[in-house]
N, C-alpha and C. Protein backbone atom coordinates (compact mmCIF):
# COMPACT_ATOMS: atom_id res chain seq x y z
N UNK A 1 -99.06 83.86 4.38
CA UNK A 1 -98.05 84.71 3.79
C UNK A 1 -97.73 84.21 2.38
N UNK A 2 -97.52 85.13 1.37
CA UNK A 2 -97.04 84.51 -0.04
C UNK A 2 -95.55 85.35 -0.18
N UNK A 3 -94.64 84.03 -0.86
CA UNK A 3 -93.64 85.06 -1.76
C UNK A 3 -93.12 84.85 -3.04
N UNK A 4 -92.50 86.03 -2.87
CA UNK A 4 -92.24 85.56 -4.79
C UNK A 4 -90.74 85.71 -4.80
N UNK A 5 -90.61 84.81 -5.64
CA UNK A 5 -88.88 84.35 -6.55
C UNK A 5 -88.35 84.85 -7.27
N UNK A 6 -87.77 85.74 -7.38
CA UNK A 6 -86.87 86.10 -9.13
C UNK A 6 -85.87 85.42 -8.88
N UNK A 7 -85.65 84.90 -10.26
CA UNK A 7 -84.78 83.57 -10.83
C UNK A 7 -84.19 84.56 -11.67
N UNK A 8 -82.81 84.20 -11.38
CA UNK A 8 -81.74 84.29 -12.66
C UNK A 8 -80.98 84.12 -13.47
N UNK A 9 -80.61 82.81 -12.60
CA UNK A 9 -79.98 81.75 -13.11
C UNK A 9 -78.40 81.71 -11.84
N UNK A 10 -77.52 81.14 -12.48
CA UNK A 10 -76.47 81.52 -11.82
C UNK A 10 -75.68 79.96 -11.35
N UNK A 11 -74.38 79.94 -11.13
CA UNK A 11 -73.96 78.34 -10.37
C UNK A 11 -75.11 77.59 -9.46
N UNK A 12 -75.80 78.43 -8.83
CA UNK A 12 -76.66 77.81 -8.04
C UNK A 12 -77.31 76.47 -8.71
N UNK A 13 -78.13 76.77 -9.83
CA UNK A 13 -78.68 76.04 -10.78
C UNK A 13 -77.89 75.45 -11.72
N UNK A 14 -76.36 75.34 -11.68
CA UNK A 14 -75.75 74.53 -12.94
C UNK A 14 -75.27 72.78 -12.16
N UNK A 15 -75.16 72.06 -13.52
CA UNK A 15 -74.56 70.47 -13.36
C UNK A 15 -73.96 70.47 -14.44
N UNK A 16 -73.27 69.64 -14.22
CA UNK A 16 -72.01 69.14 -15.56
C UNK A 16 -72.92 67.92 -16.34
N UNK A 17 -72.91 68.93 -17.72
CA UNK A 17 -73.26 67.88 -18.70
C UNK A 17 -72.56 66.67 -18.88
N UNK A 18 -73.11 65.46 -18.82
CA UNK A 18 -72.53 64.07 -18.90
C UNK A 18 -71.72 64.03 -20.29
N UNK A 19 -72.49 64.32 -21.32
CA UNK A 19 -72.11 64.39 -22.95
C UNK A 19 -71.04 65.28 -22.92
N UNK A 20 -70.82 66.25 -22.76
CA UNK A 20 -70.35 67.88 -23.20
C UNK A 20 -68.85 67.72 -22.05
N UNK A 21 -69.64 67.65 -20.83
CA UNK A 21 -68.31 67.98 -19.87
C UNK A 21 -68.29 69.68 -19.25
N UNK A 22 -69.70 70.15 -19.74
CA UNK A 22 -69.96 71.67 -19.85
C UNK A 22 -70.81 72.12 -19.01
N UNK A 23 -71.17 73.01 -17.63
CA UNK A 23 -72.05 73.28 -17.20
C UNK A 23 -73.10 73.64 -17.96
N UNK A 24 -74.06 73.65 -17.26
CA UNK A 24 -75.34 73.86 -18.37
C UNK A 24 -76.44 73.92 -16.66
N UNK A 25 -77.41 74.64 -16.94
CA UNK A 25 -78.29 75.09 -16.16
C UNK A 25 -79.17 73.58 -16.05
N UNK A 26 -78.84 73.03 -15.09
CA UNK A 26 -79.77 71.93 -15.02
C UNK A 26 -80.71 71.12 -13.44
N UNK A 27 -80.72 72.49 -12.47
CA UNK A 27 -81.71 72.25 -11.82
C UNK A 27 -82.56 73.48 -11.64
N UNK A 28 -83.20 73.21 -11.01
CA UNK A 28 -84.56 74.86 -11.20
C UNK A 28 -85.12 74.63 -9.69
N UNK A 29 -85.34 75.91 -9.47
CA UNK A 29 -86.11 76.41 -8.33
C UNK A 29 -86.78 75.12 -7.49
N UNK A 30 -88.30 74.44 -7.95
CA UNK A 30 -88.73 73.28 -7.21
C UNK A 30 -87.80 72.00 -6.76
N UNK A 31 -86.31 72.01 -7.69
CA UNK A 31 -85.33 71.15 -7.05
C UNK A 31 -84.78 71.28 -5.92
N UNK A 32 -84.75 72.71 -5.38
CA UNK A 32 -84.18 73.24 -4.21
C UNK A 32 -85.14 73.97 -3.21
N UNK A 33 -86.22 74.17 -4.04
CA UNK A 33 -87.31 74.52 -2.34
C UNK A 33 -88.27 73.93 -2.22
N UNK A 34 -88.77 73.06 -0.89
CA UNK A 34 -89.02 72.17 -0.29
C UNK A 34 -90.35 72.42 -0.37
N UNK A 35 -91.80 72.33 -0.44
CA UNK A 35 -93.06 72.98 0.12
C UNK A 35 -93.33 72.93 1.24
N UNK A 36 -92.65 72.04 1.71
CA UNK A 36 -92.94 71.74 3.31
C UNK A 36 -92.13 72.74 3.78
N UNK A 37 -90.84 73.20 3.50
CA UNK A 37 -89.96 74.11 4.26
C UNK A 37 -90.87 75.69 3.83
N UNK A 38 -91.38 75.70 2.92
CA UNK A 38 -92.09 76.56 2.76
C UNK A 38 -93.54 76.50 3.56
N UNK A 39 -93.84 75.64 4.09
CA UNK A 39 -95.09 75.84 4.98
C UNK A 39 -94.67 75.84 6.71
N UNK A 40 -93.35 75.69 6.87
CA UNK A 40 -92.71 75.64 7.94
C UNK A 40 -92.66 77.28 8.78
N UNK A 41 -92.72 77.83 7.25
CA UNK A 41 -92.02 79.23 7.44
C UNK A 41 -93.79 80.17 7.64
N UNK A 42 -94.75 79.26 7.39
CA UNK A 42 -96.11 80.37 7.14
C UNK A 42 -96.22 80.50 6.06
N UNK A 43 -95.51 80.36 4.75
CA UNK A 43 -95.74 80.76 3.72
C UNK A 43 -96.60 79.80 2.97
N UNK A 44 -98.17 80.00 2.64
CA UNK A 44 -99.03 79.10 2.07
C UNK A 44 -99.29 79.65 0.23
N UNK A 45 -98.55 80.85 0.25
CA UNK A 45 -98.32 80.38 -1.57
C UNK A 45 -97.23 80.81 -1.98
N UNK A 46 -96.42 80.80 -2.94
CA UNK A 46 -95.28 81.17 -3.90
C UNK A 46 -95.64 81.68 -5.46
N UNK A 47 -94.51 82.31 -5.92
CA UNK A 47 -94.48 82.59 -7.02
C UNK A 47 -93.58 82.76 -7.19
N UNK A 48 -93.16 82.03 -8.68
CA UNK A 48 -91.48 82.23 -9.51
C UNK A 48 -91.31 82.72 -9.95
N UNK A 49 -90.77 83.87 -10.84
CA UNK A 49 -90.55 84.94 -11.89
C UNK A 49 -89.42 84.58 -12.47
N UNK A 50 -89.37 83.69 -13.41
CA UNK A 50 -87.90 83.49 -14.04
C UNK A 50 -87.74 84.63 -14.93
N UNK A 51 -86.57 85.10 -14.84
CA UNK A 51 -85.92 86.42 -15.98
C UNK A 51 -84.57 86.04 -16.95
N UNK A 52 -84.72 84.38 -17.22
CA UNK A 52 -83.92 83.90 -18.34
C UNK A 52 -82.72 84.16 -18.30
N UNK A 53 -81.89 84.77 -17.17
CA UNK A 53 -80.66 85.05 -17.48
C UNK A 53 -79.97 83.89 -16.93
N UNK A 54 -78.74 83.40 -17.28
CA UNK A 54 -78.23 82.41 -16.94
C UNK A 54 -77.02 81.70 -16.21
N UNK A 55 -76.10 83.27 -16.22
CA UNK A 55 -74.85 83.51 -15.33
C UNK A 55 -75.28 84.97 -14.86
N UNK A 56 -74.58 84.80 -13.96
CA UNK A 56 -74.03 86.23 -12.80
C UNK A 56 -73.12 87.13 -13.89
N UNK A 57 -72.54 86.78 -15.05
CA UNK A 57 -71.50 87.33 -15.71
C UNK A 57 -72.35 88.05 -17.10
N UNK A 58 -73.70 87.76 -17.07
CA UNK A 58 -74.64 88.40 -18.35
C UNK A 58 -75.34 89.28 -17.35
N UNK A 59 -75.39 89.56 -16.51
CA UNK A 59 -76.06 90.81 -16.10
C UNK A 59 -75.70 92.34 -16.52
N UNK A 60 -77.44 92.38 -16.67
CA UNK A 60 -77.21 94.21 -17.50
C UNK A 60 -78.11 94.72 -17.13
N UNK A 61 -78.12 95.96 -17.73
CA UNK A 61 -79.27 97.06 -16.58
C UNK A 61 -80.69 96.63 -16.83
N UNK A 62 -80.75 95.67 -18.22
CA UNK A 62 -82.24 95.15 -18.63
C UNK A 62 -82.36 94.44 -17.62
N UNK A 63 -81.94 93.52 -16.82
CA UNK A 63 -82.36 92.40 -15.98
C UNK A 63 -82.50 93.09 -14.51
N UNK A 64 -81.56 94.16 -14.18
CA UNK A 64 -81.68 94.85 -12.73
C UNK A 64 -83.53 95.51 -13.12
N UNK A 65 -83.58 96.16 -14.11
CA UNK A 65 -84.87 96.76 -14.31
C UNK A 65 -85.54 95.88 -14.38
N UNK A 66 -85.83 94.69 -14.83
CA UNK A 66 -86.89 93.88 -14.51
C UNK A 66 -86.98 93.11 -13.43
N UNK A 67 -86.22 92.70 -12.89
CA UNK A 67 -86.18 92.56 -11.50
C UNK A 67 -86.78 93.28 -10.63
N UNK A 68 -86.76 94.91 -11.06
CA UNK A 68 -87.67 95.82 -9.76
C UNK A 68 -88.79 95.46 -10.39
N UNK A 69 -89.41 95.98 -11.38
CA UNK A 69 -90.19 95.81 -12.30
C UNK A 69 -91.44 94.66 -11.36
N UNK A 70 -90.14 93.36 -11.23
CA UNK A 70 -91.17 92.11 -10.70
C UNK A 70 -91.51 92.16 -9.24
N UNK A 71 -90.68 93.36 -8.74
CA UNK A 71 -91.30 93.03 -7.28
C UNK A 71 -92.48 94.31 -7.32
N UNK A 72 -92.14 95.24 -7.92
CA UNK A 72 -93.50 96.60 -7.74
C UNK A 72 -94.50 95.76 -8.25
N UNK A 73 -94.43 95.39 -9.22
CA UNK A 73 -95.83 94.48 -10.05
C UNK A 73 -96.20 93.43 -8.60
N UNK A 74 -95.29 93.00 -8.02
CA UNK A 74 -95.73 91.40 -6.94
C UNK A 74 -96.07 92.08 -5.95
N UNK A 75 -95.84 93.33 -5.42
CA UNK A 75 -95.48 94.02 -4.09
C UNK A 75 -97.06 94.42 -3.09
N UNK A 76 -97.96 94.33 -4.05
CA UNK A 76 -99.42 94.20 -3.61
C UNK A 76 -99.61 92.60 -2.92
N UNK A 77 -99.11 91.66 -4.05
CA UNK A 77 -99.86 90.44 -3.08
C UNK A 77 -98.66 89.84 -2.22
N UNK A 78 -97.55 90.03 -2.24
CA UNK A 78 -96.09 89.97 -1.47
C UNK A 78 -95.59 90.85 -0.69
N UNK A 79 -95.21 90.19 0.97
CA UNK A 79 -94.36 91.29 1.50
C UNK A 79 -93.20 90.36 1.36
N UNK A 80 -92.34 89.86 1.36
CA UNK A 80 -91.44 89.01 1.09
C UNK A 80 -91.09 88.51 -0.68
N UNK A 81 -89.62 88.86 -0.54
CA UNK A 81 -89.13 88.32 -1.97
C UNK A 81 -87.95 87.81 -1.76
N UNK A 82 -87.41 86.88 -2.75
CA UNK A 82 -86.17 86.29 -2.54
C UNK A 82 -85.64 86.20 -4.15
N UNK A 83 -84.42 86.58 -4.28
CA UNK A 83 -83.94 87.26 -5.51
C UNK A 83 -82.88 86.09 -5.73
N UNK A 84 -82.76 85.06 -6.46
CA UNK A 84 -81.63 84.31 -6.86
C UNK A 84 -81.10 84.00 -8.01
N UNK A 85 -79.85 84.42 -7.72
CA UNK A 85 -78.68 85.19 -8.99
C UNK A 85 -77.39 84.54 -8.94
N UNK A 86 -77.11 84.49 -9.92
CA UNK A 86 -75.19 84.49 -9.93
C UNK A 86 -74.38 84.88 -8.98
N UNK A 87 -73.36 84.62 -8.49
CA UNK A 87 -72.24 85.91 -7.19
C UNK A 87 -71.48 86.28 -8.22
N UNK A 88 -71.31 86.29 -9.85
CA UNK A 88 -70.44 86.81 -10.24
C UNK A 88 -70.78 88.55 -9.62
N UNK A 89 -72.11 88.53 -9.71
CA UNK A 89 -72.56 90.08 -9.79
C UNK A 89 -73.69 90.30 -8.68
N UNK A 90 -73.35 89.55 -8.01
CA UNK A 90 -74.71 89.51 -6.90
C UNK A 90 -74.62 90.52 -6.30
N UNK A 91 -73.41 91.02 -5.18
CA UNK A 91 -73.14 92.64 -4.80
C UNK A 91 -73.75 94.01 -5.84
N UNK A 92 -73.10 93.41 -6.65
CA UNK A 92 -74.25 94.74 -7.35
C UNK A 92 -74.98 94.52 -7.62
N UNK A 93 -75.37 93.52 -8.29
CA UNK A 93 -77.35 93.46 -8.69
C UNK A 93 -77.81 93.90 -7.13
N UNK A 94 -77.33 93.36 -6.11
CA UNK A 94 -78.09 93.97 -5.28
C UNK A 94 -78.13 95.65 -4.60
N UNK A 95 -76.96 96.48 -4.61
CA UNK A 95 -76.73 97.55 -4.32
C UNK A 95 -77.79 98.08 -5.40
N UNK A 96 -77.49 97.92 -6.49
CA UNK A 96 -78.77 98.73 -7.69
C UNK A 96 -80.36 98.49 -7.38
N UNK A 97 -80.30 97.29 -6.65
CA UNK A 97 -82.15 97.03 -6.12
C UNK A 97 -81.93 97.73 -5.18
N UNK A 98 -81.23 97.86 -3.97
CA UNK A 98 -81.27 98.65 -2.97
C UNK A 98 -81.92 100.46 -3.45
N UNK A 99 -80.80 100.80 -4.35
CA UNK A 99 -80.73 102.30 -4.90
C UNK A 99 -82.16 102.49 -5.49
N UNK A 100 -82.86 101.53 -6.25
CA UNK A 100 -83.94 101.57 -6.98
C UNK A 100 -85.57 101.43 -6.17
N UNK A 101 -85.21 100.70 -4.72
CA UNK A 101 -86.19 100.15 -4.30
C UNK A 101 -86.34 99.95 -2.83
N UNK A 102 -85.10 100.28 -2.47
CA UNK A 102 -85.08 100.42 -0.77
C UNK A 102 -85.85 101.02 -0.40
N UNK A 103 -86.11 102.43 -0.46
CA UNK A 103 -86.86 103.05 0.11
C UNK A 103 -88.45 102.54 -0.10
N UNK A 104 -88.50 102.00 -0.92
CA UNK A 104 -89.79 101.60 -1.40
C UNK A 104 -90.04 100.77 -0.59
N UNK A 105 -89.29 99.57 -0.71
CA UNK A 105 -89.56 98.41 0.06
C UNK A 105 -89.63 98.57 1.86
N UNK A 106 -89.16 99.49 2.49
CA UNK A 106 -88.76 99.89 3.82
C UNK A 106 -90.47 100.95 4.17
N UNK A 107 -90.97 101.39 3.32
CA UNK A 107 -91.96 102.48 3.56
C UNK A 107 -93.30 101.23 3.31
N UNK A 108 -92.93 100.43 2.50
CA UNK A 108 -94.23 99.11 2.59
C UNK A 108 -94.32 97.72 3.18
N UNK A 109 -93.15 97.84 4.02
CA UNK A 109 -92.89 96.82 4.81
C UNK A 109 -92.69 95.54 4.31
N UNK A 110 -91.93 95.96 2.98
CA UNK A 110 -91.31 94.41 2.41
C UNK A 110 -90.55 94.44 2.32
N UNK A 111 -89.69 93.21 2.20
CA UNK A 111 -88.65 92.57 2.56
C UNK A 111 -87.95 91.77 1.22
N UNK A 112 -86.72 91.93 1.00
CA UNK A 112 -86.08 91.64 -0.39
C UNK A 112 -84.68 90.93 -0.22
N UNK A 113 -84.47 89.69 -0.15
CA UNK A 113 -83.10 88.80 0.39
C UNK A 113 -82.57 88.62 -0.69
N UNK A 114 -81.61 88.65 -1.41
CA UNK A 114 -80.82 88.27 -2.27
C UNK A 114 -79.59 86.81 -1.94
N UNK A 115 -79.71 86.06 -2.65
CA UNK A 115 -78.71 84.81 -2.04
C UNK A 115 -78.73 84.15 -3.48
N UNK A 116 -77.56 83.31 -3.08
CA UNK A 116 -76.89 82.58 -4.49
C UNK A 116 -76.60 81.35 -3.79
N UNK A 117 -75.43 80.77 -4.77
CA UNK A 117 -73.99 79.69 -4.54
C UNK A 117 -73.24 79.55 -4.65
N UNK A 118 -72.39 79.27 -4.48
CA UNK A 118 -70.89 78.77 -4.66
C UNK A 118 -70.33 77.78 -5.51
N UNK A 119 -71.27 76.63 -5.44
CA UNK A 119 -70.85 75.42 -5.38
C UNK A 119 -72.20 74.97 -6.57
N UNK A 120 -71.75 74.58 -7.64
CA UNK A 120 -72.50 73.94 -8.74
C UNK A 120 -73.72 73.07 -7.81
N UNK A 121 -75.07 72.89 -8.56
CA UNK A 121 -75.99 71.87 -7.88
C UNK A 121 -75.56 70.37 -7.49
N UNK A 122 -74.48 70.30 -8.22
CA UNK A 122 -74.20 68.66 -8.21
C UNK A 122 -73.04 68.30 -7.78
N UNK A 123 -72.38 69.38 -6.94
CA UNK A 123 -70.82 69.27 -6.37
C UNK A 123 -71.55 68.79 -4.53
N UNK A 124 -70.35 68.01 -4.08
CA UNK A 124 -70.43 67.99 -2.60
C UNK A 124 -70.45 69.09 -1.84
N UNK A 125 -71.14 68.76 -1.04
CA UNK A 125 -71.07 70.44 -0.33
C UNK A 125 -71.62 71.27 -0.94
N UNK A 126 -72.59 71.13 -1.88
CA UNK A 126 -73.47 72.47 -2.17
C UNK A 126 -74.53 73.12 -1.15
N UNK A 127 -74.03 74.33 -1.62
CA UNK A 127 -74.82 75.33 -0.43
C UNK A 127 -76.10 76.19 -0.86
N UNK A 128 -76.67 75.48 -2.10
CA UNK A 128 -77.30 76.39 -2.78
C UNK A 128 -78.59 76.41 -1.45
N UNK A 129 -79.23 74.75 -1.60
CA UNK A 129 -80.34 74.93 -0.92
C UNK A 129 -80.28 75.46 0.02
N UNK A 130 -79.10 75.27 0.98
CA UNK A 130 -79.37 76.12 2.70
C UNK A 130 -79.58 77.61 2.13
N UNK A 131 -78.76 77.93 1.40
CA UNK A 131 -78.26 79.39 0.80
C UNK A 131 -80.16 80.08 0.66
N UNK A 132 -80.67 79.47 -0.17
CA UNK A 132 -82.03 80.19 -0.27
C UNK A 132 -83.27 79.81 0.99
N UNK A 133 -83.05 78.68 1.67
CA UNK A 133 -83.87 78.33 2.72
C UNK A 133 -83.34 79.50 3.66
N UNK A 134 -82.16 79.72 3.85
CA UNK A 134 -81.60 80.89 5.15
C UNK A 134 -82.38 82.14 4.53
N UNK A 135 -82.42 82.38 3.29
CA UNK A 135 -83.17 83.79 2.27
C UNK A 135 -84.43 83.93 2.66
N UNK A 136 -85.24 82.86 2.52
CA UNK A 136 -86.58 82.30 3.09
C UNK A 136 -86.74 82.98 4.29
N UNK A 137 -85.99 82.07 5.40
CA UNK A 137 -86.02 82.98 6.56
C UNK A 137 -85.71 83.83 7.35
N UNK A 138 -85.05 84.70 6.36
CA UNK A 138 -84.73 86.28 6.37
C UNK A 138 -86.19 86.83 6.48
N UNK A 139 -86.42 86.52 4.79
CA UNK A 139 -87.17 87.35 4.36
C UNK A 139 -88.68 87.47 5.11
N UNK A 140 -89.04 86.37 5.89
CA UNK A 140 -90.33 86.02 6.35
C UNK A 140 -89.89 86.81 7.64
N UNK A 141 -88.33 86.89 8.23
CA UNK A 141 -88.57 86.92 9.68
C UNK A 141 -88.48 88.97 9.86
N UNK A 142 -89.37 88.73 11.15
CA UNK A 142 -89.55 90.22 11.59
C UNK A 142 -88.57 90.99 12.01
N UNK A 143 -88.80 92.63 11.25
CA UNK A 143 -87.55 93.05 11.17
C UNK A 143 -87.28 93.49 10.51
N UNK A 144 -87.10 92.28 9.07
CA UNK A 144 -86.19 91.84 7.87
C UNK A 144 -86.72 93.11 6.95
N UNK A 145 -87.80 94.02 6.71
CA UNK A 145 -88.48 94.75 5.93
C UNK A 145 -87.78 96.33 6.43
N UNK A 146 -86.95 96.42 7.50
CA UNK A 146 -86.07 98.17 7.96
C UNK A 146 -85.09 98.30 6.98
N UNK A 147 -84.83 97.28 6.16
CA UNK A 147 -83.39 96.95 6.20
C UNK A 147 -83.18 97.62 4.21
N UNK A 148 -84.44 97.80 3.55
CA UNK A 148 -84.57 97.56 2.28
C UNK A 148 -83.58 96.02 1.87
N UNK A 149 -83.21 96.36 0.66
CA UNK A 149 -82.14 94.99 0.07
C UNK A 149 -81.25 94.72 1.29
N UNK A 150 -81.70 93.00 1.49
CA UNK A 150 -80.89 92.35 2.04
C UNK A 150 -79.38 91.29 1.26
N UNK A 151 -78.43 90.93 1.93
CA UNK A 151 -78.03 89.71 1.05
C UNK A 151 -77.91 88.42 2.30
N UNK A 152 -78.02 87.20 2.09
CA UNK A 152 -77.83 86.24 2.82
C UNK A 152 -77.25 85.01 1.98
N UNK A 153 -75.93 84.65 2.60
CA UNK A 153 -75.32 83.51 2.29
C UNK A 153 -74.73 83.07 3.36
N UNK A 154 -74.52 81.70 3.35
CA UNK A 154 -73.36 81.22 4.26
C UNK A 154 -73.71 81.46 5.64
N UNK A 155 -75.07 81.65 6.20
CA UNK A 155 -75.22 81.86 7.58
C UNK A 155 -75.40 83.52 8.17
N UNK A 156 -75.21 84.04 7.00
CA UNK A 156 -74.44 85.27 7.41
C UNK A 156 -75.62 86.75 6.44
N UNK A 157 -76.41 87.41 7.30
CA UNK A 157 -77.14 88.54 6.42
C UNK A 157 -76.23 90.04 6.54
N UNK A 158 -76.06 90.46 5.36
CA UNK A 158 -75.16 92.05 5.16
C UNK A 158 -76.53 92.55 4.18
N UNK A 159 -76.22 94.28 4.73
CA UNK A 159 -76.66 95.16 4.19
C UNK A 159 -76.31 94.92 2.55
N UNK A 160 -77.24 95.03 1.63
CA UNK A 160 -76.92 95.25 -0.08
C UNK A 160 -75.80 96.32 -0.16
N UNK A 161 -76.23 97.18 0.77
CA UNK A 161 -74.78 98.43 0.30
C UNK A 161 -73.43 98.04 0.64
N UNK A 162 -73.64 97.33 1.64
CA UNK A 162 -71.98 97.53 1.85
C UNK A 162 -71.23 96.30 1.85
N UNK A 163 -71.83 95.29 0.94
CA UNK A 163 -71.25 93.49 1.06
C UNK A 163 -70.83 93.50 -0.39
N UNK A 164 -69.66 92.74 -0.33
CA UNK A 164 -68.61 92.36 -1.32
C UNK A 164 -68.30 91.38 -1.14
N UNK A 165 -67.70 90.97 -2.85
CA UNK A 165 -67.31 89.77 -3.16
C UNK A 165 -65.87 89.22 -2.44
N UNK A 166 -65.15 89.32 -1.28
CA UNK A 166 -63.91 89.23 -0.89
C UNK A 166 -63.16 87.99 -1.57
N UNK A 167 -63.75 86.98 -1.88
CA UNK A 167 -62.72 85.89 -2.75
C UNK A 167 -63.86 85.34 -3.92
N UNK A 168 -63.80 84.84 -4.66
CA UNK A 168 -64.48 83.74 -5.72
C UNK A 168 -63.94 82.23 -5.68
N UNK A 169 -63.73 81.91 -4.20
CA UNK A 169 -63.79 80.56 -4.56
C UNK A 169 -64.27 80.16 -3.01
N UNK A 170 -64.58 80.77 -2.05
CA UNK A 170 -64.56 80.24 -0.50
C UNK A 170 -65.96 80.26 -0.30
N UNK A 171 -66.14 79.53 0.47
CA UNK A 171 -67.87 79.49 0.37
C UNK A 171 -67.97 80.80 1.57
N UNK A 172 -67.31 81.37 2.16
CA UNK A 172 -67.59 82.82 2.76
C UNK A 172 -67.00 83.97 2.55
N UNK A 173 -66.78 84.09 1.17
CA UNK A 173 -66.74 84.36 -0.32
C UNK A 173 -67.10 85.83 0.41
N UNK A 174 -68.53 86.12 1.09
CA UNK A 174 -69.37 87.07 0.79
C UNK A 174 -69.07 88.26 2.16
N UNK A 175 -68.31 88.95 2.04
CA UNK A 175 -68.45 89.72 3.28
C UNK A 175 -68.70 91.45 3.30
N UNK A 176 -68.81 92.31 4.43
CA UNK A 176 -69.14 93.45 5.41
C UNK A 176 -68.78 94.19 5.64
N UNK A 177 -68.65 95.64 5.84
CA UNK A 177 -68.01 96.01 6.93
C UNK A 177 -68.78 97.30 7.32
N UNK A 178 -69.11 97.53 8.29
CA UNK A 178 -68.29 96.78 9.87
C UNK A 178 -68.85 95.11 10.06
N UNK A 179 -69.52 94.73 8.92
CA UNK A 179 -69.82 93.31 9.66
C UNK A 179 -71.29 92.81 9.35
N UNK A 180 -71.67 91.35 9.41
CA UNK A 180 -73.29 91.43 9.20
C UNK A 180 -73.91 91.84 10.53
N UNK A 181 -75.10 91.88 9.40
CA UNK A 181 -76.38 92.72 9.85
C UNK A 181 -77.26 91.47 11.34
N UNK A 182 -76.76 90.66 10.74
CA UNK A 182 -77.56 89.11 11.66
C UNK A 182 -77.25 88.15 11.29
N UNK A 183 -77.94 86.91 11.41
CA UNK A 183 -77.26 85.62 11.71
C UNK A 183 -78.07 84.62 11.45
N UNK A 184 -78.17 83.40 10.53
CA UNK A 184 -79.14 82.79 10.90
C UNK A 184 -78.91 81.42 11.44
N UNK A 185 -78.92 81.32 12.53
CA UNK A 185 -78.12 80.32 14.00
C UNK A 185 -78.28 78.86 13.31
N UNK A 186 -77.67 77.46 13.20
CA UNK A 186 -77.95 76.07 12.95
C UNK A 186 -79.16 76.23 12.37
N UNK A 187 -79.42 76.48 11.81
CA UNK A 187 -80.93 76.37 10.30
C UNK A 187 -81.98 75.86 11.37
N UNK A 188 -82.02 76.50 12.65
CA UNK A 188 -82.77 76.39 13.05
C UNK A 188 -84.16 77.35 13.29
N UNK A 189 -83.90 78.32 12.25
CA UNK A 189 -85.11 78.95 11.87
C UNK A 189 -85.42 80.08 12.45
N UNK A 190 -84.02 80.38 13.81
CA UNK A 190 -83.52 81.25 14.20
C UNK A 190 -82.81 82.38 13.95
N UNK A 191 -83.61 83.75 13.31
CA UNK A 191 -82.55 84.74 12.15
C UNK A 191 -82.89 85.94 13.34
N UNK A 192 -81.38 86.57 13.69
CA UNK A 192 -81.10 87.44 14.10
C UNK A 192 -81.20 88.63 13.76
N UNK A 193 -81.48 89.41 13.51
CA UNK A 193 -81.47 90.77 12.89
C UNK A 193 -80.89 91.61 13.57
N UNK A 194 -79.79 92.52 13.75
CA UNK A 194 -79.84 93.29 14.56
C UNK A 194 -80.37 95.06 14.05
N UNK A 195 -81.11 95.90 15.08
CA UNK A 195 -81.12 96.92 14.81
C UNK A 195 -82.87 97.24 15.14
């Protein structure tokens, strides 16, 4: 199985400059996914697509469009993608991939997880890595491709349409309604889907 990454930047990837005192984008993708957790999952290649943006708070319709852009272009050698972004704007970047590409993605049997962080790379308790390893195994697990745009944080997968930002500071920040879609049980590699 191969998948591909769009990078966007976002808290996920920031640390506090030592000099400055200033976040600044200072870990990247291979800091937070494992190859081994990636061969855990079946997946024997990857691909990154960085799209230079750097907060959740610079998103514009140029970056939602290239974002589809990177999965129609990947969507031949990928059924699986994992989209990681900012939460300033993650609900909508993802409702607009949904609107743009659901149907697409649901009629070719791929699968599109969207997940972020909360919590800077270098704070206690960061959730970035579980945050995209749970994305991982969304996106690989069967099922995951009915659903068009997914989002997964915090344990927890919601439909792109109908998940909101309910607070900006709680790490379950991210909620539903009527509720998520599935579950992904003690990172034990166990993702629920329902439906």
């Amino acid at each position: 199985m191969h998948i591909t990454f769009i990078v966007t930047g976002g808290t996920i990837f920031q640390t506090r400059d030592p000099k400055t005192g200033c976040m600044i984008i200072g870990a990247h993708l291979e800091d937070i996914v494992a190859p081994e957790f990636l061969s855990s999952l079946g997946v024997h290649s990857s691909l990154c697509v960085d799209l230079k943006v750097r907060s959740g708070a610079e998103l514009t319709y140029d970056t939602i469009f290239a974002a589809r852009d990177a999965v129609v272009a990947h969507m031949a050698r990928s059924t699986a993608f994992v989209l990681v972004t900012g939460t300033d704007t993650l609900e909508e970047f993802a409702f607009c991939l949904d609107l743009l590409l659901g149907n697409v993605l649901v009629a070719a049997s791929t699968s599109l997880v969207v997940t972020g962080a909360m919590k800077p790379y270098d704070i206690e308790g960061y959730d970035g890595r579980c945050n995209v390893q749970q994305a991982m195994q969304v996106a690989t697990a069967p099922g995951a491709s009915r659903f068009g745009v997914l989002v997964t944080l915090n344990d927890s997968v919601h439909l792109s349409r109908y998940v909101r930002k309910a607070d900006s500071q709680l790490m379950g920040a991210f909620q539903s309604h009527p509720g998520p879609v599935g579950q992904v049980s003690r990172g034990s590699g166990q993702v629920g889907v329902v439906g």
